[in-house]
Protein backbone atom coordinates (compact mmCIF):
# COMPACT_ATOMS: atom_id res chain seq x y z
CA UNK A 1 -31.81 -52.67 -19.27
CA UNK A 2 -28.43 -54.39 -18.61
CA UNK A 3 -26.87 -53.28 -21.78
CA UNK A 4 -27.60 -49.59 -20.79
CA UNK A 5 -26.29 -50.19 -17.22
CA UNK A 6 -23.30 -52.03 -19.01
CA UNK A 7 -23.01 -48.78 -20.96
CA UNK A 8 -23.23 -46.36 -18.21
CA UNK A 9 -20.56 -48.28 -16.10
CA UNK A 10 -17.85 -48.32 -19.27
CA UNK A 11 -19.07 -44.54 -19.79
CA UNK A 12 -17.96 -44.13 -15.68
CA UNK A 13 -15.08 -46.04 -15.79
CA UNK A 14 -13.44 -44.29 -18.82
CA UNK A 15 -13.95 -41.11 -17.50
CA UNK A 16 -10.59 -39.75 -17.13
CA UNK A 17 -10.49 -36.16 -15.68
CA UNK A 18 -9.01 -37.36 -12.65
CA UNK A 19 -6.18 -38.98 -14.61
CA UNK A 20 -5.58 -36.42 -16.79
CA UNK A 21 -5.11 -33.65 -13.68
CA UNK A 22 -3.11 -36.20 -11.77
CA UNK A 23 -0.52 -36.34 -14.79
CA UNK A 24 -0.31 -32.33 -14.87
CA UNK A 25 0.43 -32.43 -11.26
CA UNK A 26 2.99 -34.83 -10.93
CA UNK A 27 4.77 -33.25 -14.25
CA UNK A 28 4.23 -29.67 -12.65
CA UNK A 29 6.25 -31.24 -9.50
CA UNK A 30 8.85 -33.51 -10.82
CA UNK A 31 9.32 -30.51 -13.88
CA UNK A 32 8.74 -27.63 -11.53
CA UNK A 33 12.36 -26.73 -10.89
CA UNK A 34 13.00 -26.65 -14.45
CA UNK A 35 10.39 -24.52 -15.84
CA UNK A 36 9.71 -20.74 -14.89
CA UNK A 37 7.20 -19.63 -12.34
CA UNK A 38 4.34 -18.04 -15.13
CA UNK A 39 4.81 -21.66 -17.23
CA UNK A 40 4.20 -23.84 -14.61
CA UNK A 41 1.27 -21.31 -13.02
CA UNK A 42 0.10 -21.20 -17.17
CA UNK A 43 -0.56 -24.58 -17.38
CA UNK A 44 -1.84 -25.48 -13.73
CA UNK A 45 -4.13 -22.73 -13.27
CA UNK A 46 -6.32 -23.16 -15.93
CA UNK A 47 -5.98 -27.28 -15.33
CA UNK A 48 -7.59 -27.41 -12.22
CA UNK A 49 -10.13 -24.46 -12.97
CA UNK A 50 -11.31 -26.72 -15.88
CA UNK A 51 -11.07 -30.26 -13.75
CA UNK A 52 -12.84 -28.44 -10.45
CA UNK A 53 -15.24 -27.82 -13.16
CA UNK A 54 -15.97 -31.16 -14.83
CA UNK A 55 -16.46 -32.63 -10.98
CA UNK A 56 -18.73 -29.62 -10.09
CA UNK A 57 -21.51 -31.00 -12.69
CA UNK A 58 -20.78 -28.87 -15.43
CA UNK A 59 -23.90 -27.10 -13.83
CA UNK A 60 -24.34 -23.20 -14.88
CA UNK A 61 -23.25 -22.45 -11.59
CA UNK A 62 -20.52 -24.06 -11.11
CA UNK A 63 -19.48 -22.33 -14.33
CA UNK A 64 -19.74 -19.09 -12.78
CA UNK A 65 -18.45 -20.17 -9.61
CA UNK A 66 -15.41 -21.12 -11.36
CA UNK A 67 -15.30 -18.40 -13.66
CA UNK A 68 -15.21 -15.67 -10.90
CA UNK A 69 -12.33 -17.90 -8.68
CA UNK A 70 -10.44 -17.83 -11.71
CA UNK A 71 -10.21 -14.28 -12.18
CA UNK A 72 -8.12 -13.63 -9.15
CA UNK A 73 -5.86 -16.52 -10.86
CA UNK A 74 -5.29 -15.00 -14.19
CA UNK A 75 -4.72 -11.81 -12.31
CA UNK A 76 -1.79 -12.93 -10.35
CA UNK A 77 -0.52 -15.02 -13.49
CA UNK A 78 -0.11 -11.96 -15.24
CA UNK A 79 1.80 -10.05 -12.77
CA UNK A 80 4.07 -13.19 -12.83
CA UNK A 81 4.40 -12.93 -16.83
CA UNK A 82 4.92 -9.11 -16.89
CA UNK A 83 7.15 -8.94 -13.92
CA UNK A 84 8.31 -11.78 -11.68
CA UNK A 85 11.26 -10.66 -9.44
CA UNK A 86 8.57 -7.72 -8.33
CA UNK A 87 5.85 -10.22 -7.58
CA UNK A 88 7.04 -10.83 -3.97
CA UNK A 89 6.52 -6.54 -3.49
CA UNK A 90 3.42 -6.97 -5.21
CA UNK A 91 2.17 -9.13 -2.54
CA UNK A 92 2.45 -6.51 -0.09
CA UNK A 93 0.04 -4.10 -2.01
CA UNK A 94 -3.55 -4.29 -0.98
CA UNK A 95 -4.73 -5.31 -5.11
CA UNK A 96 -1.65 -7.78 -4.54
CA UNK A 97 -2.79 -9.16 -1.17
CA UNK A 98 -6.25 -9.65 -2.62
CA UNK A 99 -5.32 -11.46 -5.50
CA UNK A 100 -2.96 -13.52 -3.31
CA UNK A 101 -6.28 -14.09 -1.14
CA UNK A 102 -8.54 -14.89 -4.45
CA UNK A 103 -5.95 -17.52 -5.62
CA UNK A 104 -5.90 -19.40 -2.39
CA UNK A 105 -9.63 -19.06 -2.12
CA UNK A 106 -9.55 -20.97 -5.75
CA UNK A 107 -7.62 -23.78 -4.84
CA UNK A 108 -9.67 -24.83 -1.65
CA UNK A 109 -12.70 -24.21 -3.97
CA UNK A 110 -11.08 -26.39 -6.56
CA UNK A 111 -9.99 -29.14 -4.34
CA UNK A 112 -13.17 -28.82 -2.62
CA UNK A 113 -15.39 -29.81 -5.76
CA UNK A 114 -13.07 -32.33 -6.46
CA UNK A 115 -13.59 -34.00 -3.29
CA UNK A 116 -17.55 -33.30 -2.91
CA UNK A 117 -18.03 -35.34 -6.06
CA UNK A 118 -16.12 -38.10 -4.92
CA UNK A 119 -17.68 -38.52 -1.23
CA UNK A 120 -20.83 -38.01 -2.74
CA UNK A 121 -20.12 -40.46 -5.81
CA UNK A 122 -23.03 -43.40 -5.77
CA UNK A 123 -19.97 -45.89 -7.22
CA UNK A 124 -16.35 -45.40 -6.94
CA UNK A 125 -13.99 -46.89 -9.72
CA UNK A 126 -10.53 -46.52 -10.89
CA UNK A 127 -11.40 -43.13 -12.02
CA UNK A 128 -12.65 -41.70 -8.40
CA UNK A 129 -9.78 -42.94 -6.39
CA UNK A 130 -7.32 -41.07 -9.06
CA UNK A 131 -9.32 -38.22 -7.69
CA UNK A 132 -8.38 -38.79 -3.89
CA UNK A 133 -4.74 -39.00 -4.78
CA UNK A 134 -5.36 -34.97 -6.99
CA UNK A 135 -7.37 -33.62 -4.33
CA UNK A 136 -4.32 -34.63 -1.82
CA UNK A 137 -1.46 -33.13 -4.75
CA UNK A 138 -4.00 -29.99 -4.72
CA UNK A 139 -3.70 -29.83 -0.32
CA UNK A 140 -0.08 -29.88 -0.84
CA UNK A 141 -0.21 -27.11 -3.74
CA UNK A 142 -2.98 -24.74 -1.63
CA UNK A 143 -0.36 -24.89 1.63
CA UNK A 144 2.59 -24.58 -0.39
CA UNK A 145 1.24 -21.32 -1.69
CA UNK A 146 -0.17 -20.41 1.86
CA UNK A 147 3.75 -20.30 3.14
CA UNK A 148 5.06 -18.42 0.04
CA UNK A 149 2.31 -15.37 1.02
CA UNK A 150 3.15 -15.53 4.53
CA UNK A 151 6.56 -15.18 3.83
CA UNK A 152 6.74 -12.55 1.13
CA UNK A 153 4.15 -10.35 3.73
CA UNK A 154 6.63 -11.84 7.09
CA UNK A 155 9.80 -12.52 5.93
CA UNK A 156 12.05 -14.64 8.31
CA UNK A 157 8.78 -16.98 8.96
CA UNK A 158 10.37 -19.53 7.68
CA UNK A 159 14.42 -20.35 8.20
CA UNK A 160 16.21 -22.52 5.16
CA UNK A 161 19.54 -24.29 5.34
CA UNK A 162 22.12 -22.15 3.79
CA UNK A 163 22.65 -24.75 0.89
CA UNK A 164 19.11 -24.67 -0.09
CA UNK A 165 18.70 -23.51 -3.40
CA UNK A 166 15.49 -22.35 -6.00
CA UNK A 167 12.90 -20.06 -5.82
CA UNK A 168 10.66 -19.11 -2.87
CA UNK A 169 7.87 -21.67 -4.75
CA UNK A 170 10.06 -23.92 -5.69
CA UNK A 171 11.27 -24.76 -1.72
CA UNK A 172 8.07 -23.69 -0.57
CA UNK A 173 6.59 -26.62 -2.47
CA UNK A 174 9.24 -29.20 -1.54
CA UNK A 175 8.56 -28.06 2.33
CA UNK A 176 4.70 -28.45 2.10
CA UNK A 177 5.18 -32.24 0.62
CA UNK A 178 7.21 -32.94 3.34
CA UNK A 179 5.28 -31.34 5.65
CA UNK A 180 2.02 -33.17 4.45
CA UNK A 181 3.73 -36.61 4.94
CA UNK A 182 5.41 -36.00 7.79
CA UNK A 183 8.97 -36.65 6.69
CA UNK A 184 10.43 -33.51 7.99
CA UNK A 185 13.91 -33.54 6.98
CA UNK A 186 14.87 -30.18 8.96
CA UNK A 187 16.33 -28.37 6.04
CA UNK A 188 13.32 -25.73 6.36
CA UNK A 189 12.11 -24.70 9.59
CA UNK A 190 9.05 -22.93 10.32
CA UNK A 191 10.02 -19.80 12.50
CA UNK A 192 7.15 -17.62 13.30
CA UNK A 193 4.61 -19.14 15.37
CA UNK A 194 1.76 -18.69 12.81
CA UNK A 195 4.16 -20.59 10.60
CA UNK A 196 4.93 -23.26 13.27
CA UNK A 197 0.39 -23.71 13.81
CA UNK A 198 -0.06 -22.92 10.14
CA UNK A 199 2.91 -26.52 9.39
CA UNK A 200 0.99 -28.42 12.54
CA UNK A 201 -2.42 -27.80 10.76
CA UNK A 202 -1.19 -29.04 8.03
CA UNK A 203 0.37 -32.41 9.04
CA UNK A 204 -2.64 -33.12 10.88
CA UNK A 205 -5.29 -32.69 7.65
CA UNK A 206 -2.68 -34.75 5.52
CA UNK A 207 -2.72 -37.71 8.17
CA UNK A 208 -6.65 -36.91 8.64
CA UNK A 209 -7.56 -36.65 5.20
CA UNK A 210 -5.60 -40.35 4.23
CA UNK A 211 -6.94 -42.06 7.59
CA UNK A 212 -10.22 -41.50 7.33
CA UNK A 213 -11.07 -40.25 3.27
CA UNK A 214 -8.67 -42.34 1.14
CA UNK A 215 -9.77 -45.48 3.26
CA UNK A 216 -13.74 -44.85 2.61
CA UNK A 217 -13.30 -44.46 -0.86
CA UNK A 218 -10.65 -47.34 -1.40
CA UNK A 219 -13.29 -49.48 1.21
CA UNK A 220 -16.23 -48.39 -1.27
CA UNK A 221 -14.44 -49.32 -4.44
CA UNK A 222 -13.80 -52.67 -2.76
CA UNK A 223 -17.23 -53.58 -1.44
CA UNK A 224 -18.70 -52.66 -5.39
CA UNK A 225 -16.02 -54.59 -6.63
CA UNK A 226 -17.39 -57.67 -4.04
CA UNK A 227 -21.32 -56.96 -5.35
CA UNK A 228 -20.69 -56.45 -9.18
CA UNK A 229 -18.99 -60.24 -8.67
């Protein structure tokens, strides 16, 4: 009985989904600026599709769950591939604003999963807290692509310091990082006031989410760290 409980634990412990996601996240942001808009959606996309996956159960449902959210995904993606200086204008087409809608319904589902199975986990290791650092990567991702929509369908939401340079994702991800620490260096400034709620939302989930979710799961790790002794 102890071996297989030994086995099961190494089996847990090894699992490295989390990891794997975390190291596609970090390279999408620290290589982001460097790599075209379809490349870096062409390898994220169908990342955390397949990781929301793995935490879902690998059930048949969350298959098809994930399958459908997708769809919307690989729909924008290849609008980006075929024509990416008319994506913006695509936005503002109902099929557009849909898919728009689809891909930000994917990442909360995704990011959702990710963080069901880990609240719900009987044991967190190594592996699980990994996770709590993705799922916070994917909240920064999901509002990051929540200001590049409302800007392409309100431009002038947002108001950028004239030496700010890169693409609309590009600064929109940089803003929602800092937004979701609460650095705020100025250099972007929400305009609109659904932009100004939309950035105040945000900064209080990020503070939220590592107050109260990080510290369970770091405070569980710890106390089956202190029983396994």
């Amino acid at each position: 009985m102890d071996d297989s409980n030994d086995r099961t634990s190494l089996a847990e412990r090894l699992n490295l989904k989390h990891m794997v996601l975390m190291v596609v996240l970090l390279g999408l942001i620290v290589c982001r600026p460097l790599l075209p808009s379809a490349i870096a959606d062409t390898i994220f996309l169908p990342t955390m599709i397949v990781s929301a996956w793995l935490a879902g159960g690998k059930t048949r449902r969350s298959l098809i769950v994930t399958v459908f959210a997708g769809i919307g995904a690989l729909g924008l993606l290849a609008v980006d591939l075929v024509a990416h200086e008319e994506l913006l204008l695509f936005m503002h087409a109902p099929a557009g604003f849909f898919i728009g809608v689809a891909v930000l319904a994917l990442f909360i589902y995704c990011g959702g999963t990710i963080l069901h199975s880990l609240v719900t986990a009987e044991r967190v290791f190594i592996n699980e807290i990994v996770g709590t650092f993705n799922v916070y990567l994917i909240m920064g991702y999901t509002w990051s692509f929540v200001y590049v929509l409302l800007e392409s369908l309100s431009p002038g939401s947002f108001q950028f310091a004239a030496s700010t340079n890169g693409s609309l994702g590009v600064r929109m991800l940089y803003f929602s990082f800092v937004t979701l620490t609460t650095i705020g260096y100025g250099d972007t400034v929400p305009v609109s006031p659904l932009a100004q709620m939309l950035v105040i939302v945000e900064a209080i989930v990020g503070q939220f989410y590592v107050a109260i979710v990080v510290a369970y799961l770091v405070s569980m790790h710890i106390i089956h760290k202190l029983e396994t002794k």
